[in-house]
Protein backbone atom coordinates (compact mmCIF):
# COMPACT_ATOMS: atom_id res chain seq x y z
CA UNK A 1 -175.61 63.49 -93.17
CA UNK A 2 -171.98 62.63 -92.38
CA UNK A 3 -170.90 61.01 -95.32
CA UNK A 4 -168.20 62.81 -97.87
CA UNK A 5 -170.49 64.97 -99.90
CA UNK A 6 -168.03 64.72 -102.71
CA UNK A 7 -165.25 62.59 -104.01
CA UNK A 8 -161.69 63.67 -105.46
CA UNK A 9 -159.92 61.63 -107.96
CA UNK A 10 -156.41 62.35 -108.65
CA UNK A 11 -152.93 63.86 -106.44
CA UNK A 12 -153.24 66.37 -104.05
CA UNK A 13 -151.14 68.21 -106.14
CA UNK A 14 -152.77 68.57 -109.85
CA UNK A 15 -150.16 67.34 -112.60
CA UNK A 16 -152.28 69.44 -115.11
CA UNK A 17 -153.45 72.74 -115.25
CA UNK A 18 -157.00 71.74 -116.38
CA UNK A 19 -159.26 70.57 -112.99
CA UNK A 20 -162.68 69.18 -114.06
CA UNK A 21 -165.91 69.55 -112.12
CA UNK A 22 -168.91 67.31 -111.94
CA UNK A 23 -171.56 69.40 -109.55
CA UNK A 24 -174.79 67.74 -110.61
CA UNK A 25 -174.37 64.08 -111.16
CA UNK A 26 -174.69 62.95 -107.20
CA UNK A 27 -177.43 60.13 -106.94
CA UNK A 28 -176.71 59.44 -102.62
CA UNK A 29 -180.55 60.09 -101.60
CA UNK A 30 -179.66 59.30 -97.86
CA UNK A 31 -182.11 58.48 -95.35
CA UNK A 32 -182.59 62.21 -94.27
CA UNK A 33 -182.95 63.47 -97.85
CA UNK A 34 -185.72 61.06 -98.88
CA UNK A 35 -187.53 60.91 -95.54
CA UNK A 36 -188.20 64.79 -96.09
CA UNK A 37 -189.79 64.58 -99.14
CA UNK A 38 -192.90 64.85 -100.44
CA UNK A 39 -192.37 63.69 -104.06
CA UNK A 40 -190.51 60.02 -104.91
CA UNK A 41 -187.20 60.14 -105.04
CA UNK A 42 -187.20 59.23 -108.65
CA UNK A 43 -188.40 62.80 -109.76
CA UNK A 44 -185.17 64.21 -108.26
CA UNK A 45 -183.83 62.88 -111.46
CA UNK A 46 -185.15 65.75 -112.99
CA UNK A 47 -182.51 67.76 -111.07
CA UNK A 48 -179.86 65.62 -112.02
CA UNK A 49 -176.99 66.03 -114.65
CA UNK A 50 -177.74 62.40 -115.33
CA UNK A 51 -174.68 59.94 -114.63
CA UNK A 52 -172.68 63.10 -116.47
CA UNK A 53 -169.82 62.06 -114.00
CA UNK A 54 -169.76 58.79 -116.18
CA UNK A 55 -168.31 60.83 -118.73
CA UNK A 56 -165.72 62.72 -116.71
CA UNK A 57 -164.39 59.65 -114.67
CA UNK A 58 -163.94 57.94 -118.08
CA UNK A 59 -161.83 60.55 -119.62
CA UNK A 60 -160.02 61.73 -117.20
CA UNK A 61 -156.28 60.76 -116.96
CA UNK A 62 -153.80 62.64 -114.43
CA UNK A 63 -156.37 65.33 -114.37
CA UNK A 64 -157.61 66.29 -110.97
CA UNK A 65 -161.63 65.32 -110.73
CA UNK A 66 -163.79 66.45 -108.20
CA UNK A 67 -167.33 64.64 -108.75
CA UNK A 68 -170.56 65.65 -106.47
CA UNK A 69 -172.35 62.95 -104.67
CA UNK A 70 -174.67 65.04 -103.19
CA UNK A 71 -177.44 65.14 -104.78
CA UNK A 72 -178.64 68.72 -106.05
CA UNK A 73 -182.14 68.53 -104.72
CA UNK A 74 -180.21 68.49 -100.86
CA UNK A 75 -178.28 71.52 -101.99
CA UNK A 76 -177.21 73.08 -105.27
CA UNK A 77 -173.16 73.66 -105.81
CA UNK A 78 -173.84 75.91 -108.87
CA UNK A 79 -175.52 78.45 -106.17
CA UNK A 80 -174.06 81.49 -104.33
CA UNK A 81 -175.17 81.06 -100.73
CA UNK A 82 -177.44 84.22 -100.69
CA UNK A 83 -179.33 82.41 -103.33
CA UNK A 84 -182.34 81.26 -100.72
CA UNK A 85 -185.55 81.12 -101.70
CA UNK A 86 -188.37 83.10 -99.22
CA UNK A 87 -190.95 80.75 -100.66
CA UNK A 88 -189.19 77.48 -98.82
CA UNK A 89 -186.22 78.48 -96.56
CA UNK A 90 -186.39 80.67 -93.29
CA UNK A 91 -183.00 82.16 -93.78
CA UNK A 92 -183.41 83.36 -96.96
CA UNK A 93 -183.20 87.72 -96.72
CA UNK A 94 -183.90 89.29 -100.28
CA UNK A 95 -182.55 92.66 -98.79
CA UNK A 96 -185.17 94.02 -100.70
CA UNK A 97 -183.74 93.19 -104.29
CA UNK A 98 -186.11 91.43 -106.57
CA UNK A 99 -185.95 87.28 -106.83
CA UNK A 100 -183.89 85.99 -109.64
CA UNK A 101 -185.50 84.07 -112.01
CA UNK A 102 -183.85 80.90 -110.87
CA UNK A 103 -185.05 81.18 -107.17
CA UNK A 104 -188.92 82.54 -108.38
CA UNK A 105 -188.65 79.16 -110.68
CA UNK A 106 -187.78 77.07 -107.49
CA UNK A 107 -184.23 76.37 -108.15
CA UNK A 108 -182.27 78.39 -105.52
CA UNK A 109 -179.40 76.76 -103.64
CA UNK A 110 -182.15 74.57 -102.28
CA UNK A 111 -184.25 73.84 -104.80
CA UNK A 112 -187.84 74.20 -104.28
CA UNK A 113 -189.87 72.65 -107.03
CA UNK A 114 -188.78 69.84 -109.42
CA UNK A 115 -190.56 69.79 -113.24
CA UNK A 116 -193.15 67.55 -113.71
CA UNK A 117 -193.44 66.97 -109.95
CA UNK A 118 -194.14 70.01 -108.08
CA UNK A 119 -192.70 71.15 -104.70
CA UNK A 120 -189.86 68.71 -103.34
CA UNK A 121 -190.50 69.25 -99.63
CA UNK A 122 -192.77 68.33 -97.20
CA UNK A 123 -192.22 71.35 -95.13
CA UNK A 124 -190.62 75.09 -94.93
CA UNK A 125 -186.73 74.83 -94.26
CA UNK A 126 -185.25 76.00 -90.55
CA UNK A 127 -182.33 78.34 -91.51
CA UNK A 128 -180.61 76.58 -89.51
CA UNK A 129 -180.90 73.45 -91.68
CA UNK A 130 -180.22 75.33 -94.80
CA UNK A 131 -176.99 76.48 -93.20
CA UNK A 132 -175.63 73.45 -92.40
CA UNK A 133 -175.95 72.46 -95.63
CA UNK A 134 -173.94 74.96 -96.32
CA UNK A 135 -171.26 74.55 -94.13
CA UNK A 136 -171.30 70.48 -94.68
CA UNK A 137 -171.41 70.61 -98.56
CA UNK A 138 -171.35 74.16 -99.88
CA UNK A 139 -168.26 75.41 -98.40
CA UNK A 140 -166.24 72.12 -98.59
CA UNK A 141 -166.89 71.58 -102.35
CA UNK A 142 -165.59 75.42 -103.35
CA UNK A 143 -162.77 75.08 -100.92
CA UNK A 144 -161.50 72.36 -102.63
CA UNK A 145 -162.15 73.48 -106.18
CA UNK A 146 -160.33 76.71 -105.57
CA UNK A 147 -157.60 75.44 -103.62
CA UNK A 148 -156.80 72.73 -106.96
CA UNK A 149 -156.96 76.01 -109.07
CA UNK A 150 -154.61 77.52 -106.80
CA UNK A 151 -152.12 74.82 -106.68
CA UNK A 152 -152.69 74.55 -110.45
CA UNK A 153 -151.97 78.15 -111.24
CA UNK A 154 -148.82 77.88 -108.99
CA UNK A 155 -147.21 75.16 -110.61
CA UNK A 156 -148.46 75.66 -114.26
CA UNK A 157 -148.73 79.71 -114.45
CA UNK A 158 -152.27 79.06 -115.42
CA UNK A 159 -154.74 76.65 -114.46
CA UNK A 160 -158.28 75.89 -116.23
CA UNK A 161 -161.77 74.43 -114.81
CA UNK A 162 -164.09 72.47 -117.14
CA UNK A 163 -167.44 72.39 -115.17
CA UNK A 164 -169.03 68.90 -116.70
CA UNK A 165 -172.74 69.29 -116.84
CA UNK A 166 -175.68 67.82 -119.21
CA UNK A 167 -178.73 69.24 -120.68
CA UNK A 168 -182.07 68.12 -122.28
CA UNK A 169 -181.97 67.74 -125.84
CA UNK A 170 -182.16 71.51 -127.40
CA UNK A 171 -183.96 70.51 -130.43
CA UNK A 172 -183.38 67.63 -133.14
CA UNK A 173 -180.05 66.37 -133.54
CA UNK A 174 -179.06 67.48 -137.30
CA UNK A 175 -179.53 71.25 -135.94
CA UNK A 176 -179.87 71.81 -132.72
CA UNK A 177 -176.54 72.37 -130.53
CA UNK A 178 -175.44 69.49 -128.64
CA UNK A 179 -172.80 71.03 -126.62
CA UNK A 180 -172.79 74.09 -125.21
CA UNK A 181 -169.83 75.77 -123.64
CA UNK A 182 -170.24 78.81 -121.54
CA UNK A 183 -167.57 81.28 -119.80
CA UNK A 184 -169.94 83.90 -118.91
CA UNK A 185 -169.98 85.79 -122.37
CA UNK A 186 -165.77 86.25 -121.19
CA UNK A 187 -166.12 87.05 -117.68
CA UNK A 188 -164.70 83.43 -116.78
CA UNK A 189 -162.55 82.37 -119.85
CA UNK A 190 -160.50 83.65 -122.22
CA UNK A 191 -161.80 83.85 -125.39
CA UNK A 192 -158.76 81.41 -126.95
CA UNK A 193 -160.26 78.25 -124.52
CA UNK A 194 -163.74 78.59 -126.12
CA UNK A 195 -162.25 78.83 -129.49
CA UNK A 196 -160.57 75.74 -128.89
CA UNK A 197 -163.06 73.76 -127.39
CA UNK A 198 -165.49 74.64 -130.16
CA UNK A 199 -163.02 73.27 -132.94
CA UNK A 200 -162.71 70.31 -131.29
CA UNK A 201 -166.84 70.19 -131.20
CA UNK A 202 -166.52 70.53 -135.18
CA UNK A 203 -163.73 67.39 -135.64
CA UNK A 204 -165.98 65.30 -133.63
CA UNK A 205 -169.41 65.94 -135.59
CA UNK A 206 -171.34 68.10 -132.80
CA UNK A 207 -172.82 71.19 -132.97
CA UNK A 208 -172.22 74.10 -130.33
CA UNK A 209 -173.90 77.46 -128.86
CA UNK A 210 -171.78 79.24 -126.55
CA UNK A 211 -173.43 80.40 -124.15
CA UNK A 212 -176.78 79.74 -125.58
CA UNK A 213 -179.19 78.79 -123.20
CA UNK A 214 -176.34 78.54 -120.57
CA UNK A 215 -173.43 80.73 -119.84
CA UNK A 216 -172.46 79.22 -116.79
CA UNK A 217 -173.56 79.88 -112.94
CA UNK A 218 -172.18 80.54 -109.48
CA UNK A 219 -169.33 77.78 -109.72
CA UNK A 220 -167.87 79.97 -113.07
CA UNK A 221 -168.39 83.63 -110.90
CA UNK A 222 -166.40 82.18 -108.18
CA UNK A 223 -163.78 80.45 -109.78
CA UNK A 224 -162.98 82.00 -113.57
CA UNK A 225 -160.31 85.03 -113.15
CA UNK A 226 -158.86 85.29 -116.26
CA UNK A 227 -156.64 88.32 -115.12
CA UNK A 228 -154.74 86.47 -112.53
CA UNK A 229 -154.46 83.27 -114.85
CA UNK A 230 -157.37 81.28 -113.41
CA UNK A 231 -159.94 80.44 -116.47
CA UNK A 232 -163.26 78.84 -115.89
CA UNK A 233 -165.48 76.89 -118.57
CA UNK A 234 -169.04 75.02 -118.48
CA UNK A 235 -168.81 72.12 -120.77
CA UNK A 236 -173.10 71.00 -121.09
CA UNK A 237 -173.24 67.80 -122.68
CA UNK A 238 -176.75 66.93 -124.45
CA UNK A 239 -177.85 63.89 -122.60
CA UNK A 240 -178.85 62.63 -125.61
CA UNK A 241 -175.32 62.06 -126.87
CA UNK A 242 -174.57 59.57 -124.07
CA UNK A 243 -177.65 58.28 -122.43
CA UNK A 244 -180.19 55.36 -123.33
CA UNK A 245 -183.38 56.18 -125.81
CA UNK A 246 -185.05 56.83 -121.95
CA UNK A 247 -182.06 59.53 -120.99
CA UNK A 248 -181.81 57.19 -117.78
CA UNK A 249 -179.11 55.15 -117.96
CA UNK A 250 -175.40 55.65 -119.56
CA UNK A 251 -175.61 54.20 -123.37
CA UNK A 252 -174.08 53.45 -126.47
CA UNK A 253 -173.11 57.49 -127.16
CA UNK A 254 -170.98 56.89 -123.88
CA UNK A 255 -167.43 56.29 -125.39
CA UNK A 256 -167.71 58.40 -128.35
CA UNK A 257 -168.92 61.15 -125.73
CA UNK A 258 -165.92 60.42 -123.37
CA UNK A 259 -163.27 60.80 -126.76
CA UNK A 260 -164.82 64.37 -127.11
CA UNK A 261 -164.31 65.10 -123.58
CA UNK A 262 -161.03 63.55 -123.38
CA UNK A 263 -160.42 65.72 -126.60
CA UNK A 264 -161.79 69.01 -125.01
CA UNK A 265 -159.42 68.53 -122.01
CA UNK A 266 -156.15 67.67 -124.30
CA UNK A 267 -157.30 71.18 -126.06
CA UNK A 268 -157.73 73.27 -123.55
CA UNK A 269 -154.36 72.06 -121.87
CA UNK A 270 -153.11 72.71 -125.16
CA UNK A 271 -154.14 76.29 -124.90
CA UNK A 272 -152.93 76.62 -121.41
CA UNK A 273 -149.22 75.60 -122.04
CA UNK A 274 -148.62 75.30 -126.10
CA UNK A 275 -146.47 72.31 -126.90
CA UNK A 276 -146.92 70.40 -123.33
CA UNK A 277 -148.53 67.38 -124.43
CA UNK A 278 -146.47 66.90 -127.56
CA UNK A 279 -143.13 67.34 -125.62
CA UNK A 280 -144.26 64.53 -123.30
């Protein structure tokens, strides 16, 4: 696979100090991908944070985007690269340590089983293979990320990443949560970002959970370090909110979703530099 495995919108140089993530939203199934398989490529959507970059790309203004087009089931961004699973990969070395419960559930950095399906592949991975997925999609994305923190936190004194995902429905709509923003239980985030992100939840009508079912994965560890000025948060967006009855295709919950969005990132830029945005 040579083609770009993700795609950047905005400068080189990030005008804001909030840099927003789409990891899960890639839909290229490229020759290699879906000749390997053993499933249809349609159950891969179960993998997918379904067309959640439609709601970043719509929101975003001078914000620097980086949106996935990879598609999880090749290799999982939201993965440390120890995370291989014995049961499909031949590189994977446990060192002895017990299996997470992502990896004995089949979703290591190369997920192994999709829900409703069964196992993706129609063989065991080479390590070999694994690694240059690695070193073609894996390394490239977090390079990238980090570096736009970086440059962010240089020019701002602080610099924030909102990790866009989406999630099945939790529950019904009148109670269950329908956002859920996770920093780790604090390891990624200050505490003031989730504060502010969940007031904005309550203006706009939706319910939140932080951290409840999902505090955030590998993509939060690597990049949230709130002591040098760096702050990670995962923004999960019920898919209900902005997909079609089928939770397939974008639909009429798209723009209202995109104002909270666009209303998460004015907040949390808010946070970062107090007054910015109304000075402009």
């Amino acid at each position: 696979m040579s083609e770009a495995s993700f795609v950047r919108h905005g400068p080189a140089e990030p005008l804001s100090p909030v840099v927003l993530s789409v990891p899960h939203a890639g839909r290229d199934y490229l020759p290699a991908l879906v000749a390997a398989l053993r499933v249809p490529v349609t159950a891969l959507k179960g993998l997918e944070d379904r067309h959640a970059d439609a709601i970043a790309i719509a929101a975003r203004r001078e914000e620097t985007l980086f949106v996935a087009t990879r598609p999880r089931a090749w290799i999982d961004l939201n993965r440390a690269e120890h995370e291989r699973d014995p049961r499909l990969d031949d590189g994977a070395w446990t060192h002895g340590a017990p299996l997470s419960a992502k990896i004995r559930s089949g979703l290591g950095l190369v997920p192994r089983r999709v829900a409703n399906a069964g196992d993706i592949w129609q063989r065991r991975l080479r390590a070999d293979e694994v690694q240059q997925r690695i070193h073609a999609d894996h390394r490239p994305w977090h390079a990238a990320v980090g570096a736009a923190l970086a440059s962010a936190r240089a020019r701002f004194g602080v610099a924030i990443l909102l990790d866009i995902h989406s999630m099945p429905p939790l529950g019904p709509p009148l109670t269950a949560a329908r956002l859920v923003p996770g920093d780790r239980f604090g390891k990624s985030a200050a505490a003031r970002f989730l504060g502010r992100i969940e007031g904005v939840a309550r203006a706009h009508g939706v319910r939140t959970a932080a951290n409840a079912p999902y505090a955030g994965g590998f993509i939060l560890e690597r990049h949230g370090e709130p002591r040098r000025g760096v702050h990670a948060v995962q923004l999960e967006f019920d898919r209900s909110l902005y997909l079609d009855s089928a939770l397939d295709q974008p639909g009429p919950g798209l723009a209202a979703a995109v104002r909270l969005l666009r209303d998460l990132i004015d907040a949390v830029a808010d946070e970062a530099l107090p007054g910015a945005i109304a000075a402009e």
